[in-house]
Protein backbone atom coordinates (compact mmCIF):
# COMPACT_ATOMS: atom_id res chain seq x y z
CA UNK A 1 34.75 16.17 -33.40
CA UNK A 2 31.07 16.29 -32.79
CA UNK A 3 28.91 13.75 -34.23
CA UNK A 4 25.29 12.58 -34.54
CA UNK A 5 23.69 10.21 -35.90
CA UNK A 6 20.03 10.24 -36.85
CA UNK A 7 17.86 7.05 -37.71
CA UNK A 8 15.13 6.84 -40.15
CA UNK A 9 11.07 7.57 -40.19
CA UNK A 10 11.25 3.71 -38.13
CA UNK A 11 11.95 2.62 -34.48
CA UNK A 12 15.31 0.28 -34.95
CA UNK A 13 12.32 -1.88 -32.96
CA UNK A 14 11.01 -2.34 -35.99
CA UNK A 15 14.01 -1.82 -38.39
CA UNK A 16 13.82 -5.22 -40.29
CA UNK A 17 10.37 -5.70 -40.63
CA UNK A 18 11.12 -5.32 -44.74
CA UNK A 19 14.41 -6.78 -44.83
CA UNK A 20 14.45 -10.31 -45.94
CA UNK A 21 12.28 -13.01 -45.59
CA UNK A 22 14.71 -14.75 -43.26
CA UNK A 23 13.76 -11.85 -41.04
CA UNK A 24 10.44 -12.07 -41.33
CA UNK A 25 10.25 -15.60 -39.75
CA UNK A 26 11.56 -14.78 -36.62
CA UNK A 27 9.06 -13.81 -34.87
CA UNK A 28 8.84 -14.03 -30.63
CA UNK A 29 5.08 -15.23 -30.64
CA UNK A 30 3.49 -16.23 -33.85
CA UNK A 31 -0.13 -15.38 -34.96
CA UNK A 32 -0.92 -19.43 -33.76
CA UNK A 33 0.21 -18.36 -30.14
CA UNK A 34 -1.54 -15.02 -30.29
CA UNK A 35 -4.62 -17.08 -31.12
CA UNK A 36 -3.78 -19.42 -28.05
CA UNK A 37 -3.38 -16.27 -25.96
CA UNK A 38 -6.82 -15.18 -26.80
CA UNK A 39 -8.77 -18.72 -26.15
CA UNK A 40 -6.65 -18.18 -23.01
CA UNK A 41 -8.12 -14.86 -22.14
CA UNK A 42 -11.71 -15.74 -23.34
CA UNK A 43 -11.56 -18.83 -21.17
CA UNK A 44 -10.90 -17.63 -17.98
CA UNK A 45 -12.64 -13.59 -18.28
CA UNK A 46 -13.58 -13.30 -14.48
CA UNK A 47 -15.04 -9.36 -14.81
CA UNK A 48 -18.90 -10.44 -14.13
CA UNK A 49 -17.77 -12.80 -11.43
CA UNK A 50 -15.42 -10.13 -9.64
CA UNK A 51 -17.97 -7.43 -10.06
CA UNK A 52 -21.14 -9.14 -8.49
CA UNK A 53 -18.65 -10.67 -5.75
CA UNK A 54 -16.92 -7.40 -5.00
CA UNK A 55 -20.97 -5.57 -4.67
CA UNK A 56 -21.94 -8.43 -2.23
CA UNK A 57 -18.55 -7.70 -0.47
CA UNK A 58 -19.46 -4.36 -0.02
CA UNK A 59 -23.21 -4.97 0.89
CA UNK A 60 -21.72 -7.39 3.60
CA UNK A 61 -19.93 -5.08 4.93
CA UNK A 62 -22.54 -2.34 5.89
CA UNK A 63 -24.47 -5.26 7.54
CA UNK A 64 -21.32 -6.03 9.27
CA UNK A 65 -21.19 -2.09 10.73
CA UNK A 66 -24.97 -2.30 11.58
CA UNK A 67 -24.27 -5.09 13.92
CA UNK A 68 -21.85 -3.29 15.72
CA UNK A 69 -24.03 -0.61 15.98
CA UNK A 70 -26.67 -2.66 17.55
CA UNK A 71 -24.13 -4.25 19.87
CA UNK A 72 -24.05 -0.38 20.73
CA UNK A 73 -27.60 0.10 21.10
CA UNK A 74 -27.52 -3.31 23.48
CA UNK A 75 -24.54 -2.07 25.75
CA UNK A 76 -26.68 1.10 26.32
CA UNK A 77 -29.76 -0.73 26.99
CA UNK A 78 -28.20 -2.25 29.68
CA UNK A 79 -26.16 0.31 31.10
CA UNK A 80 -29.79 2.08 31.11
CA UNK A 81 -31.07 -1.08 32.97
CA UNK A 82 -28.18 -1.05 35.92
CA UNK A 83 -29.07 2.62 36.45
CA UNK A 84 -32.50 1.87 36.76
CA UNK A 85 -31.57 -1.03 39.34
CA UNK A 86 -29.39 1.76 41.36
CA UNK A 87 -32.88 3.85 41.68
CA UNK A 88 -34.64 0.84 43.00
CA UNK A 89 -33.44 1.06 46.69
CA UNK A 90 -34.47 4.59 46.70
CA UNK A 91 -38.08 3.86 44.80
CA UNK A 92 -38.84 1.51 47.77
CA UNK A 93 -38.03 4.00 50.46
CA UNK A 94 -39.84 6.49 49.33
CA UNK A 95 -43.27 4.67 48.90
CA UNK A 96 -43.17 6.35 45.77
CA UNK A 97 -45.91 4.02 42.80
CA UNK A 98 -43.78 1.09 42.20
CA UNK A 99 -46.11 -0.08 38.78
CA UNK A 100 -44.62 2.79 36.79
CA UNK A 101 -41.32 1.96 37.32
CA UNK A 102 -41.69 -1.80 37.39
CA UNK A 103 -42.89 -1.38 34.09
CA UNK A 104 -39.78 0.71 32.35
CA UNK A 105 -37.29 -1.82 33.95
CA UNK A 106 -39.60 -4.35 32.21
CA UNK A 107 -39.74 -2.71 29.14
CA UNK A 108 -36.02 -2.39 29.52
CA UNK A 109 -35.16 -6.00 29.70
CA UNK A 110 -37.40 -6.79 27.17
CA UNK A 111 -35.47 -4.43 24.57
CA UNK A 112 -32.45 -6.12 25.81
CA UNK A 113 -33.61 -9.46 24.94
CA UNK A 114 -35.48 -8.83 21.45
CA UNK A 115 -32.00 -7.17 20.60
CA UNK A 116 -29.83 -9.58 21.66
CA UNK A 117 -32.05 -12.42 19.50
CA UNK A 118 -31.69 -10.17 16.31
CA UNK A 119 -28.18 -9.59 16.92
CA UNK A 120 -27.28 -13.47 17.26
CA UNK A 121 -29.96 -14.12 14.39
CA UNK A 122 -27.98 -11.59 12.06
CA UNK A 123 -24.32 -12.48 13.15
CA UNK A 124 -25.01 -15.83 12.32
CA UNK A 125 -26.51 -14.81 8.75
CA UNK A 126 -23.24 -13.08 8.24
CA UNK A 127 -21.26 -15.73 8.79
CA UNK A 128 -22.77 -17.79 6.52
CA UNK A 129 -22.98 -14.97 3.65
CA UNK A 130 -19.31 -14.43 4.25
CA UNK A 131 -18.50 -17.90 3.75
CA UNK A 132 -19.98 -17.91 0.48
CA UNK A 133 -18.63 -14.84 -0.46
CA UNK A 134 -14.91 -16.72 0.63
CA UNK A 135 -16.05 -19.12 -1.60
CA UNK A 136 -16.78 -16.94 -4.38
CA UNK A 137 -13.30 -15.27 -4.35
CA UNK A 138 -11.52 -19.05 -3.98
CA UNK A 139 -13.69 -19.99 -7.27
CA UNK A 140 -12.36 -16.64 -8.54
CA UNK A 141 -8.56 -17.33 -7.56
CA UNK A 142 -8.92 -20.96 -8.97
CA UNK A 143 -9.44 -19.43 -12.37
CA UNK A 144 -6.58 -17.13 -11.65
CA UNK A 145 -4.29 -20.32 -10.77
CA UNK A 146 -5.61 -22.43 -13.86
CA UNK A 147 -5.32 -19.56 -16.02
CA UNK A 148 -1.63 -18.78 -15.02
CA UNK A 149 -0.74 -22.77 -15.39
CA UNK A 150 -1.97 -22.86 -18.93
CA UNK A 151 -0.18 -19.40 -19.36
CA UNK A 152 3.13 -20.81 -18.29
CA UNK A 153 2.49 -23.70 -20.02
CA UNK A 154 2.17 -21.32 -23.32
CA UNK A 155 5.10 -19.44 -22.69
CA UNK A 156 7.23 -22.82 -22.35
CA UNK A 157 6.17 -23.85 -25.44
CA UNK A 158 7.28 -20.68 -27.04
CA UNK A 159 10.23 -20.76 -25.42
CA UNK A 160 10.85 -24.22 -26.75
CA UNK A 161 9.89 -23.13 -30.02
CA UNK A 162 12.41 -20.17 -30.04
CA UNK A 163 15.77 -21.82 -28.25
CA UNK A 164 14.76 -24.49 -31.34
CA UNK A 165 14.53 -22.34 -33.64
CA UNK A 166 17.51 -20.02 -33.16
CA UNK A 167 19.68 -22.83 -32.33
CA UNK A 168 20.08 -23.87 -36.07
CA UNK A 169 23.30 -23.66 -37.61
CA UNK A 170 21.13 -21.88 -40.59
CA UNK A 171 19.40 -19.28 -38.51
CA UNK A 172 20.47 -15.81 -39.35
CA UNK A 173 19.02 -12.27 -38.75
CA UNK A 174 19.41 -9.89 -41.46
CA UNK A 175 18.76 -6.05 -40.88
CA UNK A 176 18.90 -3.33 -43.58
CA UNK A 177 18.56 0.04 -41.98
CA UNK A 178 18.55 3.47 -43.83
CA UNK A 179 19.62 6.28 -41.46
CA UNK A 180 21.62 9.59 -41.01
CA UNK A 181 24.84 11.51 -39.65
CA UNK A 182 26.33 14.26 -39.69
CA UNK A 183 29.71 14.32 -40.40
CA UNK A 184 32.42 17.03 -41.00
CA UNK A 185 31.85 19.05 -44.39
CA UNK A 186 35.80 18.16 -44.99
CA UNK A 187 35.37 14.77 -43.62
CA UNK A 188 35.04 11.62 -46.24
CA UNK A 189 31.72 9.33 -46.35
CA UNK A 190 33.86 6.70 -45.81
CA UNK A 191 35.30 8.14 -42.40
CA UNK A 192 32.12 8.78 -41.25
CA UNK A 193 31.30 5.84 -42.12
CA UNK A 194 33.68 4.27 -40.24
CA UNK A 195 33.51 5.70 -37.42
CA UNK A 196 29.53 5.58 -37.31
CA UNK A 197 29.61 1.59 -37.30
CA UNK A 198 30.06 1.32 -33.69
CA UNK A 199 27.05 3.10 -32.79
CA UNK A 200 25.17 1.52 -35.52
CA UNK A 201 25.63 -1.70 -34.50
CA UNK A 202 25.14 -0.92 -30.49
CA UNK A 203 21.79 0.32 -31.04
CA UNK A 204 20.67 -2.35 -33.35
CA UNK A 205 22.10 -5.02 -30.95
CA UNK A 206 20.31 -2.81 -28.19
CA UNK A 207 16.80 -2.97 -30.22
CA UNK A 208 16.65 -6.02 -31.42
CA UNK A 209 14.64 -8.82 -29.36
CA UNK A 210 16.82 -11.09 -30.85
CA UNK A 211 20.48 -9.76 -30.33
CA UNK A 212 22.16 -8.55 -27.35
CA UNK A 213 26.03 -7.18 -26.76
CA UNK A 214 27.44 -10.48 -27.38
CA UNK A 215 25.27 -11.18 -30.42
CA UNK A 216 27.96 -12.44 -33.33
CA UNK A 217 28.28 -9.84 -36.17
CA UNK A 218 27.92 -12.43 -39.58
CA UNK A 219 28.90 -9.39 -42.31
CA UNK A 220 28.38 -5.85 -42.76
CA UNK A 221 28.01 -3.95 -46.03
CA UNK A 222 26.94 -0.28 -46.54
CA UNK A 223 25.07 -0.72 -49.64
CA UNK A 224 24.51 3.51 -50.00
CA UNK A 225 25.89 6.47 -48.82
CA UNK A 226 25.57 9.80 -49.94
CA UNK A 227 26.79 13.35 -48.54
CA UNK A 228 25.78 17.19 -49.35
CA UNK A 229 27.75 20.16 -48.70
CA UNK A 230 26.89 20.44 -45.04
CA UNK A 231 28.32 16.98 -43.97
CA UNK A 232 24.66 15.49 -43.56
CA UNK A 233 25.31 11.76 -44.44
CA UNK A 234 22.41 9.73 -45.50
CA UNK A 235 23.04 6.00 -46.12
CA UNK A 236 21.78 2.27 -46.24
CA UNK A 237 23.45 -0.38 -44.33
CA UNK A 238 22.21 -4.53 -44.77
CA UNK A 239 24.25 -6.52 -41.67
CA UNK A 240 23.76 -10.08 -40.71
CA UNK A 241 23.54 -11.49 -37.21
CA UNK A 242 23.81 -14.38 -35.33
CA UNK A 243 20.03 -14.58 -33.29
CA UNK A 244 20.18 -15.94 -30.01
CA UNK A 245 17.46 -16.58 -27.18
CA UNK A 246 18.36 -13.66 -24.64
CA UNK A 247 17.04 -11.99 -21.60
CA UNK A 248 14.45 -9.36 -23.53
CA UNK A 249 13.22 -12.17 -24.87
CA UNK A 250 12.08 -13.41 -21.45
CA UNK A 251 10.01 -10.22 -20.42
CA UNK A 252 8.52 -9.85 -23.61
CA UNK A 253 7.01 -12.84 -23.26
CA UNK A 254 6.21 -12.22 -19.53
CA UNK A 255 5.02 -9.38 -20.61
CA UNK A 256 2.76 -10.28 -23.36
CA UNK A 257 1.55 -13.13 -21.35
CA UNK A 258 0.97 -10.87 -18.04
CA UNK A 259 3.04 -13.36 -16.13
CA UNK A 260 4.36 -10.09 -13.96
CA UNK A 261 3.64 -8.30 -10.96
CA UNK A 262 3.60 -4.69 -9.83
CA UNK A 263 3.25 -2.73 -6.50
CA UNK A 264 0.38 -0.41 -6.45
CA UNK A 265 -0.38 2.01 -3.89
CA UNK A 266 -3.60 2.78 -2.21
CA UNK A 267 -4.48 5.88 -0.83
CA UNK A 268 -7.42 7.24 1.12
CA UNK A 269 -8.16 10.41 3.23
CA UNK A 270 -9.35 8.32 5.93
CA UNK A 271 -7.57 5.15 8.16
CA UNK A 272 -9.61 2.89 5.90
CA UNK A 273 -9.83 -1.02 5.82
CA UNK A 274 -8.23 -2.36 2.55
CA UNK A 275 -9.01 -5.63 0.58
CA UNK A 276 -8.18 -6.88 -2.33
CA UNK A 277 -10.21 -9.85 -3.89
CA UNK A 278 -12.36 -10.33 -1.14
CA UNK A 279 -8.56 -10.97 1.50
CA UNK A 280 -7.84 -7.96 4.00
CA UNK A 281 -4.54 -6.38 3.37
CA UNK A 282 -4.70 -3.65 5.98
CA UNK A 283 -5.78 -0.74 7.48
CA UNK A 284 -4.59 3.17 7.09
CA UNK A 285 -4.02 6.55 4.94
CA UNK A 286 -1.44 4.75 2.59
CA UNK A 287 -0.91 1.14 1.69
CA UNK A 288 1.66 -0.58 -0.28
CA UNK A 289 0.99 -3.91 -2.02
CA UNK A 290 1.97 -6.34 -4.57
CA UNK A 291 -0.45 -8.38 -6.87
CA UNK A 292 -0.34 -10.23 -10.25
CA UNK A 293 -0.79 -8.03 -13.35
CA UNK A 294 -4.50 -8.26 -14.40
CA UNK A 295 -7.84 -7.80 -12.82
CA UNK A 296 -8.48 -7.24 -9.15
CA UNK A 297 -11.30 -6.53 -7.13
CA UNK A 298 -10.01 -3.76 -5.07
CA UNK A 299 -12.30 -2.14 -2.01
CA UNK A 300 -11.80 0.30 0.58
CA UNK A 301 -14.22 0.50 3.45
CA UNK A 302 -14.62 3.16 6.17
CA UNK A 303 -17.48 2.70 9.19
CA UNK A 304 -20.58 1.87 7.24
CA UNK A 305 -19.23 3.10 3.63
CA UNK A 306 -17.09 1.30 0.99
CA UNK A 307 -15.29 2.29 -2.20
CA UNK A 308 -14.79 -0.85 -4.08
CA UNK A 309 -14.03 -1.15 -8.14
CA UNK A 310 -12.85 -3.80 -10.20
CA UNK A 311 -8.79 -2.68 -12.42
CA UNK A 312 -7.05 -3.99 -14.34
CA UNK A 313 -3.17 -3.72 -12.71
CA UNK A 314 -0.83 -3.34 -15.80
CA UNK A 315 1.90 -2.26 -13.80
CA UNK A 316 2.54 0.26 -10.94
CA UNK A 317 -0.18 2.76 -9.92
CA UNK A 318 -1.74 4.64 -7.40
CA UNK A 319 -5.73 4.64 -6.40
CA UNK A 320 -7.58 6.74 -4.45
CA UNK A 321 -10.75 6.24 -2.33
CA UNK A 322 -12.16 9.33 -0.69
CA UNK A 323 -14.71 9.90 1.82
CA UNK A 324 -17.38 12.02 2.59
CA UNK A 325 -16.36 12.76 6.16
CA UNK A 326 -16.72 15.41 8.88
CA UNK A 327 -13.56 17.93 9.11
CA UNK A 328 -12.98 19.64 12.21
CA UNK A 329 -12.15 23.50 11.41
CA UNK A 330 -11.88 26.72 13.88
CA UNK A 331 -15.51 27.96 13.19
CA UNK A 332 -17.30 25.26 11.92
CA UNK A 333 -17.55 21.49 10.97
CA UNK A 334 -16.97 21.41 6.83
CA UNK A 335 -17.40 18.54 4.71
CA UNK A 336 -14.57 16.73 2.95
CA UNK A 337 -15.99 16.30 -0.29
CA UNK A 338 -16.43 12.53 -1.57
CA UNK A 339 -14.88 12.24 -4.83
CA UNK A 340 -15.31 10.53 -8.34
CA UNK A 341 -13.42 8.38 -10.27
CA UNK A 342 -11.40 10.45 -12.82
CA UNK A 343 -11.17 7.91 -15.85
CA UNK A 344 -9.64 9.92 -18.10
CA UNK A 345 -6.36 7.35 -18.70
CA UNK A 346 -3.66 8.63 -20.40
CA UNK A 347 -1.07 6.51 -22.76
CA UNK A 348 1.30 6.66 -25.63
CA UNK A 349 3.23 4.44 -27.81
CA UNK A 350 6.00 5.83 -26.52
CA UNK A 351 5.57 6.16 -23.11
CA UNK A 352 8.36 3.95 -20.77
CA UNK A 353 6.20 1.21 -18.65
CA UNK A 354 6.70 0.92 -15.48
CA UNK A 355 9.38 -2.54 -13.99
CA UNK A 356 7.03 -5.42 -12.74
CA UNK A 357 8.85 -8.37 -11.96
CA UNK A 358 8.23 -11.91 -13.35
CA UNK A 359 5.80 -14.04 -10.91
CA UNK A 360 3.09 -17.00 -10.93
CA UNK A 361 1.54 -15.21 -7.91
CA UNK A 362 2.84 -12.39 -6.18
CA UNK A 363 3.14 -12.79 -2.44
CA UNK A 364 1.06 -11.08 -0.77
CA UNK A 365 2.46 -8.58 1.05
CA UNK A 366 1.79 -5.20 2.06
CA UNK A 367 3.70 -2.45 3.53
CA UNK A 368 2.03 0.53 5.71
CA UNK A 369 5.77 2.19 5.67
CA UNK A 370 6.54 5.52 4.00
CA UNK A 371 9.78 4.16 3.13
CA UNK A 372 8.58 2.14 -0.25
CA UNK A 373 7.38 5.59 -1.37
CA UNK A 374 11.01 5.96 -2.22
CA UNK A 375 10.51 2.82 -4.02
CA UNK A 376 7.83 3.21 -6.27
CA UNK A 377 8.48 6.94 -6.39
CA UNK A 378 10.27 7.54 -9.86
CA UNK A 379 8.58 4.46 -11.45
CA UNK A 380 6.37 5.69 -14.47
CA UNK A 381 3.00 4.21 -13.46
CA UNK A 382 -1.08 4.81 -14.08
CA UNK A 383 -2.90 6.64 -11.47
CA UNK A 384 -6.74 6.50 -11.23
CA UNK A 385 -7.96 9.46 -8.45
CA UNK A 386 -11.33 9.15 -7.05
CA UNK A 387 -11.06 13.22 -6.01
CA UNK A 388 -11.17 16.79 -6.50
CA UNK A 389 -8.60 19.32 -6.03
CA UNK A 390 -8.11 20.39 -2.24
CA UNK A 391 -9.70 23.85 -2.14
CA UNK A 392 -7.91 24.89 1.55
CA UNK A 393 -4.67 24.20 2.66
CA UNK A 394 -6.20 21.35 5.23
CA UNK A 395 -7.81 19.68 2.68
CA UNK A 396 -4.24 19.74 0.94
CA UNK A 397 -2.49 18.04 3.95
CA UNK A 398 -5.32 15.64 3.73
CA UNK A 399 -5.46 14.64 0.01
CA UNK A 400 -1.34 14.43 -0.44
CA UNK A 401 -0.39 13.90 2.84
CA UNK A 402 2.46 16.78 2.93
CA UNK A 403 2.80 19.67 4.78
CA UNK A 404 1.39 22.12 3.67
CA UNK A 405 3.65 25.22 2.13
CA UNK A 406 3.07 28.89 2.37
């Protein structure tokens, strides 16, 4: 016999919230805790700091490309200067004016040796500015690590509060739920009934915070039932649980707290130097890493341009840093457009979030293997896409990295 059954207008998330009072005053973090939370949060709000450290990042970088361009412009200098000392020989022999020349090899060695002063001058100016910058990010990752302490230190307490509280030989959890089925037309409503119960009580077990498979069954009364001609069943059922402290109690508190990481994939459409809060984390097309849920300085620099932005990581995603770069093609040399950050962020109230796991500090790890695309591949995640949409099948290949199709 087929048979459905239909809940109320109400999540069974939220089934009890007009139950009982008993019900009422189990609650997995109390308003006192939420305003803990938020003393937490306002505390330890490292945005300004992030931002103006991630811009000088980014500034130091460019300075860090002009000096190896200059190292360039040196190397030349003096490859020009050894070709000038190959003519000398021949300059002498032929009685040729010597002040001419004598003067470009001067002129020669002195460009060698004003650029060689600015290049140590400015090397050692960068060194400096990226020690302070180093320091920056430490003072930045201190607040991270004091912020997490008093965040554990929360979530203990709760914990505390809860094993306490649902310990008590008094502690019950009553549920009233008002919900459908449909039943046989010559089946009776208390048949149906019966054999309904089982899946009632699975998926309030399931939804519950507070209950899980082997979560003790105190009574069960259907208080109202009622049946039309078509076998739809609506009733009212009031049950009584046991409460215990339970494994979905855990990660909604890690959770709410952010005490999680995720993996989050960056992508570019160039081999471009990743960091992450000021630490390098790698170089290519396609990075894997892990970090701590909440907000990251994240950069991406190519030759003498960067893409840097500050996110906040609330599970697995994807970002992606294009640049405006020279593509090879059969009768010219195109331009692969440089891209802007599409914000529009999509989410529901429904929507499944992605699996972080529980951490202090993630370790920090990255991967530069296709094979964790498999891993991250069917996890529901946010993806923010600095780019267009590839108008030619090259600047396909480039954007998803895939073959391109016919």
């Amino acid at each position: 016999m087929e048979k459905s059954v239909r809940y109320g207008l109400i999540p069974l998330a939220l089934l009890c919230l007009y139950a009982s009072n008993s019900f009422a005053a189990l609650e997995v973090i109390t308003s006192s805790e939420e305003n803990t939370l938020s003393e937490i949060e306002s505390q330890y709000d490292i945005d300004p700091m992030l931002i103006a450290v991630n811009d000088k990042f980014s500034r130091h970088n460019k300075k860090a490309y002009d000096i190896e361009e200059l190292q360039d412009s040196i190397a030349s200098e003096k490859d020009h200067y050894q070709s000038l000392l190959s003519q000398l020989q021949a300059k002498i022999l032929s009685q040729s004016t010597m002040a001419p020349f004598y003067h470009q090899v001067e002129t020669v060695v002195k460009n060698i040796d004003s650029l060689e002063k600015r290049s140590q001058t400015e090397t050692a100016a960068l060194k400096k500015e990226i020690m302070d910058i180093h320091s920056e990010y430490d003072a930045i990752n201190q607040q991270r690590a004091d912020k997490s302490q008093k965040l554990f230190k929360l979530k203990t307490s709760i914990t505390d509060r809860l094993i306490a509280d649902l310990s008590k030989p008094s502690s019950q959890l009553p549920i009233t739920i008002d919900g459908s089925t449909e039943c046989s037309k010559y089946q009776s409503i208390s048949d149906c009934l019966k054999e309904s119960k089982n899946f009632i009580l699975t998926n309030t077990r399931n939804d519950s915070p507070f209950l899980n498979n082997k979560s003790v069954l105190l009574s069960y009364e259907v208080v109202d039932a009622s049946m039309n001609m078509h076998g739809n069943l609506h009733y009212k059922v009031a049950m009584n649980f046991k409460p215990s402290y339970n494994k979905k109690i855990d990660a909604i508190l890690a959770e709410k707290l952010g005490l999680k990481s995720a993996m989050i994939t960056l992508v570019s459409n160039v081999a471009a130097d990743w960091y992450i809060n000021g630490t390098k984390i790698g170089t290519g097309k396609k990075l894997f890493h892990e970090i701590p849920l909440g907000k990251h300085g994240i950069l991406a620099s190519y030759q003498s341009k960067d893409k840097s932005s500050v996110e906040t990581i609330e599970g697995n995603g994807v970002f992606n840093y294009n640049f405006n770069v020279p593509v090879a093609s059969k009768n010219s040399v195109e331009l692969l457009p440089e891209t802007t950050k599409n914000t529009n962020k999509t989410s529901s109230s429904t929507a499944i979030k992605p699996k972080a796991k529980y951490t202090l500090f993630s370790d920090q790890t990255s991967t530069k293997t296709t094979q964790a695309v498999n891993k991250t591949k069917n996890n529901s995640g946010y993806e923010y896409f600095m780019g267009v949409k590839p108008e030619t099948k090259k600047q396909q290949v480039q954007f998803s990295h895939k073959p391109a199709t016919n």
